[in-house]
N, C-alpha and C. Protein backbone atom coordinates (compact mmCIF):
# COMPACT_ATOMS: atom_id res chain seq x y z
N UNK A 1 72.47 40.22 81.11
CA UNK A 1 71.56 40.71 80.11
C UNK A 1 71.41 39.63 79.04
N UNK A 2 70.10 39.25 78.77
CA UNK A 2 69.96 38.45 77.75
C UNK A 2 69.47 38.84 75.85
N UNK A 3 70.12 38.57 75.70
CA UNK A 3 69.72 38.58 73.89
C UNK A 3 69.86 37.44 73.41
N UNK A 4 69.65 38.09 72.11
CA UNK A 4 69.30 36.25 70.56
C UNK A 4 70.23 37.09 69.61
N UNK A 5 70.99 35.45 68.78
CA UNK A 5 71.13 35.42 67.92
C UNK A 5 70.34 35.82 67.08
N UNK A 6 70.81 36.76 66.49
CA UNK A 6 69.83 36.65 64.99
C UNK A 6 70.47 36.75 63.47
N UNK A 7 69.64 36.01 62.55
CA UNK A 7 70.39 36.12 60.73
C UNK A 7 70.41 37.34 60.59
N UNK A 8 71.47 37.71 59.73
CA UNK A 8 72.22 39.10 59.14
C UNK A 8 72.67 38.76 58.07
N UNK A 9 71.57 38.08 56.65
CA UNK A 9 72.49 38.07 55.52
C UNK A 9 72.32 36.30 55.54
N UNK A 10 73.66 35.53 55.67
CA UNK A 10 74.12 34.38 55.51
C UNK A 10 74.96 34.06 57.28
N UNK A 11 75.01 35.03 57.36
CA UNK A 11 75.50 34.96 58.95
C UNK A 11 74.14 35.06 59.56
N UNK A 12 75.31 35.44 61.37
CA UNK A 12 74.35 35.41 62.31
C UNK A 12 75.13 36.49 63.41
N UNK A 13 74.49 37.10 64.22
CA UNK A 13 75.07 37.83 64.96
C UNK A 13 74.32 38.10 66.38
N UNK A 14 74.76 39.24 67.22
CA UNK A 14 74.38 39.43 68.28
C UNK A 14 74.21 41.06 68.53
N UNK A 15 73.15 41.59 69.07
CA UNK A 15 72.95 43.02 68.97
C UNK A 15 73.61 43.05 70.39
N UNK A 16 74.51 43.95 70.52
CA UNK A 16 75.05 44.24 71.70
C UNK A 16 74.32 45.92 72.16
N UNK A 17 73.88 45.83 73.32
CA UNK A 17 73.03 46.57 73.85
C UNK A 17 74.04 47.83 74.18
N UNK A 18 73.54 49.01 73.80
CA UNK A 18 74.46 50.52 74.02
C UNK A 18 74.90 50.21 75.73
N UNK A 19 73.93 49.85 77.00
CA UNK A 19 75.07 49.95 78.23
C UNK A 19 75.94 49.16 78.33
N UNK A 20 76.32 47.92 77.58
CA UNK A 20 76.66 47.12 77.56
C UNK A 20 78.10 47.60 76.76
N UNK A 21 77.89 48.11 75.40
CA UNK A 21 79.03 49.20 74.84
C UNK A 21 79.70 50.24 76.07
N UNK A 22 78.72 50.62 76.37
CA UNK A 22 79.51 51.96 77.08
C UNK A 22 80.29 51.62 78.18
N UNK A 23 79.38 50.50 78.74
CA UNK A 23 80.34 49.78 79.87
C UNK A 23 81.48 49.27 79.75
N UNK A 24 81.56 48.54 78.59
CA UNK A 24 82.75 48.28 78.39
C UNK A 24 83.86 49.17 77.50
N UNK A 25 83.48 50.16 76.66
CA UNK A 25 83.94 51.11 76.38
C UNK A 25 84.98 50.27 74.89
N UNK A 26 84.26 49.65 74.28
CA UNK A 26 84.66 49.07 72.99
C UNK A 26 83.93 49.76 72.03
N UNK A 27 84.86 49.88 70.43
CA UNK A 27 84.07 51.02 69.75
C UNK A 27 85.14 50.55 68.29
N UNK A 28 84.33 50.73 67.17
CA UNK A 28 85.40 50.10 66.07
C UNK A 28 85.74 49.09 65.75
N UNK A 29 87.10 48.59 66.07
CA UNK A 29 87.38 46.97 65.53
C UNK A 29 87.28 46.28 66.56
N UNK A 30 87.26 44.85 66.71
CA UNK A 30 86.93 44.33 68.09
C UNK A 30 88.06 42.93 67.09
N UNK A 31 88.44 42.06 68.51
CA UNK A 31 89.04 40.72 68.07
C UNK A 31 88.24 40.07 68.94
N UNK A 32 87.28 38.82 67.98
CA UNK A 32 86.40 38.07 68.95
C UNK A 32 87.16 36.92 68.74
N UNK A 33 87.16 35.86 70.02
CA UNK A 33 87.65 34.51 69.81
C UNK A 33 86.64 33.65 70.77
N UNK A 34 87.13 32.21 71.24
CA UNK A 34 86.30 31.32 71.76
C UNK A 34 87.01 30.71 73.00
N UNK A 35 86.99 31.09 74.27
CA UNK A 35 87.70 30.53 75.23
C UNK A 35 87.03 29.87 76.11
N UNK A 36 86.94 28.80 76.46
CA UNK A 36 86.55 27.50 77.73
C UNK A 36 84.80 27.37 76.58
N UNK A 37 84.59 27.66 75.36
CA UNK A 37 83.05 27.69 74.94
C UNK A 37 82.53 29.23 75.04
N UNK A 38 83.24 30.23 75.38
CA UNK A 38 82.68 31.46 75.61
C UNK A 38 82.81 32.09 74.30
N UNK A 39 81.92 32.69 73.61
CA UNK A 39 82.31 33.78 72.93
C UNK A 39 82.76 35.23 73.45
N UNK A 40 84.26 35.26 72.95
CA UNK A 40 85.17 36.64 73.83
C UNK A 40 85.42 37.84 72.67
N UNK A 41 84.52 39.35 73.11
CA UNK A 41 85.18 40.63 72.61
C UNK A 41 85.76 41.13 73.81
N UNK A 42 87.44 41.58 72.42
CA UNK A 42 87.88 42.35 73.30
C UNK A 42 88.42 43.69 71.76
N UNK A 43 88.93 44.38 73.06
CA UNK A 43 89.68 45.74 71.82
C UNK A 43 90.74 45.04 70.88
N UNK A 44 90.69 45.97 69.66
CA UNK A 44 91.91 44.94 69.15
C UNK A 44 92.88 45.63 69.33
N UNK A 45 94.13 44.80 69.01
CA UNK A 45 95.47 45.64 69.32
C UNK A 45 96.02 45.90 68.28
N UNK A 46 96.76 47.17 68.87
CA UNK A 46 97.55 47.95 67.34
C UNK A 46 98.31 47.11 66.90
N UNK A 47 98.68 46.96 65.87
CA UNK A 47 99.99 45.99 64.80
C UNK A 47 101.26 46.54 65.80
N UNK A 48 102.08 45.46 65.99
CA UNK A 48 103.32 46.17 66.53
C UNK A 48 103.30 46.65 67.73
N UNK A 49 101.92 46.03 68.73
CA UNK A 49 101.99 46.83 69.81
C UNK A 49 103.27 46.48 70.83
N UNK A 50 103.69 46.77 71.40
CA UNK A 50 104.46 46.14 72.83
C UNK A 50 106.17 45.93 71.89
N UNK A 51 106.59 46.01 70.40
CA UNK A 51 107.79 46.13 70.02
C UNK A 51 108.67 46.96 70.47
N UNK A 52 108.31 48.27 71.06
CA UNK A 52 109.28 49.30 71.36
C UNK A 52 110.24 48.64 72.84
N UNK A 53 109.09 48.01 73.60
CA UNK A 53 109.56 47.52 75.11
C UNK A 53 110.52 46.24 74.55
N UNK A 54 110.00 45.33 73.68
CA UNK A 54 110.60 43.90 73.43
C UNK A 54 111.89 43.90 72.92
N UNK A 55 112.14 45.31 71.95
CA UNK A 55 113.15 45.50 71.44
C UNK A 55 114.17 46.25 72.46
N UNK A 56 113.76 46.92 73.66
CA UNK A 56 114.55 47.62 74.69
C UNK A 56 114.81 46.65 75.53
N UNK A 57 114.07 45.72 75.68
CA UNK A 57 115.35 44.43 76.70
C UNK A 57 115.94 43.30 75.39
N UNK A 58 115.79 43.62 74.05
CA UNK A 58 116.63 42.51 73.42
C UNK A 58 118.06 43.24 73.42
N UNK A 59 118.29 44.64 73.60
CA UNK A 59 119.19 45.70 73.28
C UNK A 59 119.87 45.64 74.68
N UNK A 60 119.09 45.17 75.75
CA UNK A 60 119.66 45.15 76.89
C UNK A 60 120.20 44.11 77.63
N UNK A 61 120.02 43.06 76.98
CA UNK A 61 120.53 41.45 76.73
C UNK A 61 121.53 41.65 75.98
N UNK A 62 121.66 42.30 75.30
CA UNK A 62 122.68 42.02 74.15
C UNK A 62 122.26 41.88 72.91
N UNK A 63 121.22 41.25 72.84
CA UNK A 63 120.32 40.24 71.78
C UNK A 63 120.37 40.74 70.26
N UNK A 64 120.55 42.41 70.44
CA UNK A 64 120.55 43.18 69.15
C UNK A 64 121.66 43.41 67.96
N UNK A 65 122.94 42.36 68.86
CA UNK A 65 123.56 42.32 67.55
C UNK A 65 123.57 41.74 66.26
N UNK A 66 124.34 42.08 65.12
CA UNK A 66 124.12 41.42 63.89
C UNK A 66 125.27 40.37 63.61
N UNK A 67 124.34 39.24 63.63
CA UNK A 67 124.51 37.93 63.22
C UNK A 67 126.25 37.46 62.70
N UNK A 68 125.75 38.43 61.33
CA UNK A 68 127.58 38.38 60.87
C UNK A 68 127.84 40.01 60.41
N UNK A 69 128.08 40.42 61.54
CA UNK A 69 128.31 41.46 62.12
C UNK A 69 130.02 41.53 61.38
N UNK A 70 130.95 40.69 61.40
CA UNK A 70 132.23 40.71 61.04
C UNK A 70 132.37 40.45 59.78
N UNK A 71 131.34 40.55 58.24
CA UNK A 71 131.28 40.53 57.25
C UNK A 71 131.39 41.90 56.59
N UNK A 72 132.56 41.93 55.68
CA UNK A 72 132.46 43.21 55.03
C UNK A 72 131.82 43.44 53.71
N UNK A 73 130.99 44.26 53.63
CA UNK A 73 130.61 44.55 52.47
C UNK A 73 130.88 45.05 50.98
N UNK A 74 130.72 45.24 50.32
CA UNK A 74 131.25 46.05 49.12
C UNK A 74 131.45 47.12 49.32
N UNK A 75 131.04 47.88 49.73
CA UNK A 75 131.21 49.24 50.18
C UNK A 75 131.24 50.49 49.32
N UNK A 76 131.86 50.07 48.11
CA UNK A 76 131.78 51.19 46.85
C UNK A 76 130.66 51.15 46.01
N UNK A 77 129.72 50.47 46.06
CA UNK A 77 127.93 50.83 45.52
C UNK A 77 127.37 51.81 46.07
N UNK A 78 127.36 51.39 47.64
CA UNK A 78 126.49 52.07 48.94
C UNK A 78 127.28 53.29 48.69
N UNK A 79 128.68 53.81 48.26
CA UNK A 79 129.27 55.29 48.30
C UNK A 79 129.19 55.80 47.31
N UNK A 80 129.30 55.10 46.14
CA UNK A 80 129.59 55.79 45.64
C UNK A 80 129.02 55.81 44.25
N UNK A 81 128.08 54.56 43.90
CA UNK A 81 126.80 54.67 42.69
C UNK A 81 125.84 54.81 43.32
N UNK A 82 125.38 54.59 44.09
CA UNK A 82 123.94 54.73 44.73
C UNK A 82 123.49 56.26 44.75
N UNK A 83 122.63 56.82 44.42
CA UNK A 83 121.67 58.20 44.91
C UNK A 83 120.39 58.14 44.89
N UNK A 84 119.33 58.88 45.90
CA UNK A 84 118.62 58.67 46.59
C UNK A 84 117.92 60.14 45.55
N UNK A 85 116.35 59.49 45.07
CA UNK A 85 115.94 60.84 44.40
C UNK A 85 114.52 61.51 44.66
């Protein structure tokens, strides 16, 4: 399917044709970039997507322990001035 650029303002853009939407089933935010010279939409992705999985094999490596894990803390702030209001 062919279209034009056209000015919008100080920009420039592209009317993307409704079968062209529906076909691809994009709607809302989009992340466009530039690959081999192509201009690329795709869906965007949620913040944080794919953390729940990345963090279930760092936990399964091991990966999830803390650093200085064998450091003791003060311990009598966190018990015993601290309250939560």
């Amino acid at each position: 399917m062919r279209t034009r650029i056209v000015k919008i303002g100080n920009s420039q853009g592209v009317r993307i044709p409704k079968a062209l939407l529906e076909e691809s089933g994009l709607s809302g935010e989009v992340d466009i970039s530039v690959h081999d010279g192509a201009l690329v939409i795709a869906a965007a992705g949620r913040p944080r997507q794919g953390w729940d999985e990345a963090f279930r094999q760092m936990a399964l490596r091991g990966g999830d322990e803390l650093i200085d894990g064998d450091v003791v803390t003060s311990g009598t702030f966190d018990e015993k001035s601290w309250t939560w209001e």
